[in-house]
Every structure is written in C-alpha cells, then in structure tokens.
PDB file of N, CA and C in Angstrom:
ATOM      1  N   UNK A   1     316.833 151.225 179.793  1.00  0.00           N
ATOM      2  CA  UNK A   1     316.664 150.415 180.979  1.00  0.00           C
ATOM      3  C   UNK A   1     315.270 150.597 181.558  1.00  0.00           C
ATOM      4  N   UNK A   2     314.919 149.493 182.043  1.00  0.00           N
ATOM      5  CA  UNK A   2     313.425 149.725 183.118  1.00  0.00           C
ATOM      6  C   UNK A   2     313.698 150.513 184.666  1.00  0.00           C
ATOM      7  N   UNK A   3     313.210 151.374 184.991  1.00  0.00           N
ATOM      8  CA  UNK A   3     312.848 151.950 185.858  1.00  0.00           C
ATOM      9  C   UNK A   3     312.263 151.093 187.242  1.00  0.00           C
ATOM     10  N   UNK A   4     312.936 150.415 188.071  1.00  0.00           N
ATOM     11  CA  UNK A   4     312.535 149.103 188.940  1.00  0.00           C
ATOM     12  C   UNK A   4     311.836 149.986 190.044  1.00  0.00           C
ATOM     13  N   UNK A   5     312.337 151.426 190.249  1.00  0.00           N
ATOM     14  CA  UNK A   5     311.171 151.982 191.288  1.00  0.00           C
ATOM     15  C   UNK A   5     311.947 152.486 192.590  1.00  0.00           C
ATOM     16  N   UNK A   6     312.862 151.431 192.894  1.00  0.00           N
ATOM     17  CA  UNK A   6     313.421 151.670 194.049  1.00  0.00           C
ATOM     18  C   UNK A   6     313.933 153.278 194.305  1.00  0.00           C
ATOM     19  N   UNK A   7     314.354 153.399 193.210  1.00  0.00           N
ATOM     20  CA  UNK A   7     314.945 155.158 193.442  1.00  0.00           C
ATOM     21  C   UNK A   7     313.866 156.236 193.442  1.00  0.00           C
ATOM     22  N   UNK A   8     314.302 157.337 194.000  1.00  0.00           N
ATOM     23  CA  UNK A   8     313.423 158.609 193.637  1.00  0.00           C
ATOM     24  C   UNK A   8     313.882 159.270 192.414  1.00  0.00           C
ATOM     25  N   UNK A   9     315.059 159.298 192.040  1.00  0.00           N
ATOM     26  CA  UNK A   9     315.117 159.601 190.485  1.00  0.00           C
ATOM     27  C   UNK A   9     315.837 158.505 190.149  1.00  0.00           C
ATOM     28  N   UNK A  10     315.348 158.081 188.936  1.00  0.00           N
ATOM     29  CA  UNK A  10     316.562 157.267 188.020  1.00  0.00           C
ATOM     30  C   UNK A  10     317.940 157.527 187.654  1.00  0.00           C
ATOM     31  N   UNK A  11     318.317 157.176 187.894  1.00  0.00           N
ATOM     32  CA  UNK A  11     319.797 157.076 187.993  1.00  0.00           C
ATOM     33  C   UNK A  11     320.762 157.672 189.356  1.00  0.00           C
ATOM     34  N   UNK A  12     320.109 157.543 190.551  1.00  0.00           N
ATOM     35  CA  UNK A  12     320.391 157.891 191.858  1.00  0.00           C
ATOM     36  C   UNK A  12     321.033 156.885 192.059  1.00  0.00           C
ATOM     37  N   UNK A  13     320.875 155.714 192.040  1.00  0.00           N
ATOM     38  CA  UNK A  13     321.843 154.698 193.168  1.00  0.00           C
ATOM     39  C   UNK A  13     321.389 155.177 194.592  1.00  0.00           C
ATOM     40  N   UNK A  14     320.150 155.402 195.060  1.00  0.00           N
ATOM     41  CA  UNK A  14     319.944 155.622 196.484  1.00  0.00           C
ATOM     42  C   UNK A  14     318.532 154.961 196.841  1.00  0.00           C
ATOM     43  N   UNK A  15     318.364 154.039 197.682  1.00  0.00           N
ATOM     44  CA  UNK A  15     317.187 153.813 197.973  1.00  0.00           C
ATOM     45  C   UNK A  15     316.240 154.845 198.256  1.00  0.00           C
ATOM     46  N   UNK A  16     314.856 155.082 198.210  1.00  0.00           N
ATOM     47  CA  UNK A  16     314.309 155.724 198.019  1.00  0.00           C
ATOM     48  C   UNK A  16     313.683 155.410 199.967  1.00  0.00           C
ATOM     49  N   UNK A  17     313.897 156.788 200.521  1.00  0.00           N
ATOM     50  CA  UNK A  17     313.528 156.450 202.114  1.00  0.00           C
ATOM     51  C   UNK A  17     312.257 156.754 202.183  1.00  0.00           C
ATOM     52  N   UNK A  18     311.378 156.907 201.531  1.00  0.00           N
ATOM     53  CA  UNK A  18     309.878 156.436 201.740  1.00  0.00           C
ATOM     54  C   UNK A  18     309.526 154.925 201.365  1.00  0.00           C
ATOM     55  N   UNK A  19     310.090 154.554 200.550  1.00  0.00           N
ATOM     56  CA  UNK A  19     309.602 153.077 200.104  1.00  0.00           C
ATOM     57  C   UNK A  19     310.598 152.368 201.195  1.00  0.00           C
ATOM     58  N   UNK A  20     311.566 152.696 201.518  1.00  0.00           N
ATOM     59  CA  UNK A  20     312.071 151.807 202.437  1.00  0.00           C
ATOM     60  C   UNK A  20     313.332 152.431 203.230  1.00  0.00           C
ATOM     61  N   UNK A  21     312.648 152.498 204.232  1.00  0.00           N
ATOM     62  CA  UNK A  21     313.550 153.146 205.691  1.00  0.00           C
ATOM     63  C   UNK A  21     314.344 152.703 206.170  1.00  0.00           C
ATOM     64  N   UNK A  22     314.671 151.218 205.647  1.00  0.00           N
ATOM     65  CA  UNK A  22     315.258 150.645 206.572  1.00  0.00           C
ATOM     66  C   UNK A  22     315.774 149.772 205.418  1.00  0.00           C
ATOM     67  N   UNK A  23     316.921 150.514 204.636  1.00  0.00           N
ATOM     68  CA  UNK A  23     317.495 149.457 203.299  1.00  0.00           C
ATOM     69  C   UNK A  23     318.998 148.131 204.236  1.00  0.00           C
ATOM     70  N   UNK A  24     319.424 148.926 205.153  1.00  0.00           N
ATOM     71  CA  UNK A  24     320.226 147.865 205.622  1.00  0.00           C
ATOM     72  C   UNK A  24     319.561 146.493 206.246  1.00  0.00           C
ATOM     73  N   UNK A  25     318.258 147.448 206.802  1.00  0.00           N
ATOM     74  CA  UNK A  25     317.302 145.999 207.847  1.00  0.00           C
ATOM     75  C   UNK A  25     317.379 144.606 206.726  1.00  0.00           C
ATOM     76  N   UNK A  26     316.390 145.203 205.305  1.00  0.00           N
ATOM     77  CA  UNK A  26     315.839 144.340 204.415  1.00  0.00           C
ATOM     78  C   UNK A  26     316.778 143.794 203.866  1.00  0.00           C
ATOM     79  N   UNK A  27     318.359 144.425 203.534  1.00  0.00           N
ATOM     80  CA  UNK A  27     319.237 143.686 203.012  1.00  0.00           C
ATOM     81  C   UNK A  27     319.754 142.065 203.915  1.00  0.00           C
ATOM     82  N   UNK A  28     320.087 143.128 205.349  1.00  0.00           N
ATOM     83  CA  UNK A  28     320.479 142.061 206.010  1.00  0.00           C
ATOM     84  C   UNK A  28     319.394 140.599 206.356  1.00  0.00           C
ATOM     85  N   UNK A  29     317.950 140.936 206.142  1.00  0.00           N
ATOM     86  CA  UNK A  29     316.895 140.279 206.274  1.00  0.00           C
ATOM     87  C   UNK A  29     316.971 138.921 205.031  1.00  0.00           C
ATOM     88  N   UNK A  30     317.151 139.811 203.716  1.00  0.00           N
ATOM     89  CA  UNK A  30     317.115 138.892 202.379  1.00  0.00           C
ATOM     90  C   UNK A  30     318.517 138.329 202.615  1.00  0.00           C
ATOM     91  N   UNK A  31     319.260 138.332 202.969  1.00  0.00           N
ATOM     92  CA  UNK A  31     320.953 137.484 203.382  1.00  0.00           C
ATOM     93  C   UNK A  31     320.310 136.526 204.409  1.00  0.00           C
ATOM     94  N   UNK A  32     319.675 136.674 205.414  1.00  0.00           N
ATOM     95  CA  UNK A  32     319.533 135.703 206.314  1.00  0.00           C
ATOM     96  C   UNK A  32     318.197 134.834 205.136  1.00  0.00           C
ATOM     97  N   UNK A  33     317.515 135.489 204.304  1.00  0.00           N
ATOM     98  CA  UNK A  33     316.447 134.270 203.714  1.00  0.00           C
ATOM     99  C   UNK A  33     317.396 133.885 202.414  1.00  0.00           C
ATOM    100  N   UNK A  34     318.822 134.010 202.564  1.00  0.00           N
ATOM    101  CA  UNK A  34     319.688 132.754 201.535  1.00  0.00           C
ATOM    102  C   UNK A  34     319.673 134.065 200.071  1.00  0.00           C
ATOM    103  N   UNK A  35     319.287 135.373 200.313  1.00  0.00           N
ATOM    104  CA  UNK A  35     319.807 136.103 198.687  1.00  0.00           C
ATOM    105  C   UNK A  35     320.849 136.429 198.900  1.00  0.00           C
ATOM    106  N   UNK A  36     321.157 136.694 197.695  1.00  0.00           N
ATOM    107  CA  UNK A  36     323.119 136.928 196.964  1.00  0.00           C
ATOM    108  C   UNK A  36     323.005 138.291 196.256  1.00  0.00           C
TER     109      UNK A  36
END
C-alpha cells in the first residue's frame, strides 16, 4: 500500500495531530463542501 501521510505510523488508523488538529473540524468542513 502507499503511505498517504495522514498517520504518524502506518498502520495507526489515527490522524496525525500535527498535520491536523482539528480532524472532526475538516471532516465536518469536507461534508458541508458535498464529500462522501
């Protein structure tokens, strides 16, 4: 598999809280700009 970055280790399943602090903000953000 490719390594997309988001995690601090691969195979975490955890957003990585330096790249993004705020994973509920951006989710709920990309739902209001129409992503699935």
């Amino acid at each position: 598999e490719i390594d997309d970055m988001w995690e601090d280790w691969y195979g975490e399943a955890e957003f990585s809280s330096q790249k993004f602090p705020d994973p509920r903000g951006m989710i709920d953000t990309l739902r209001e700009l129409g992503f699935r």
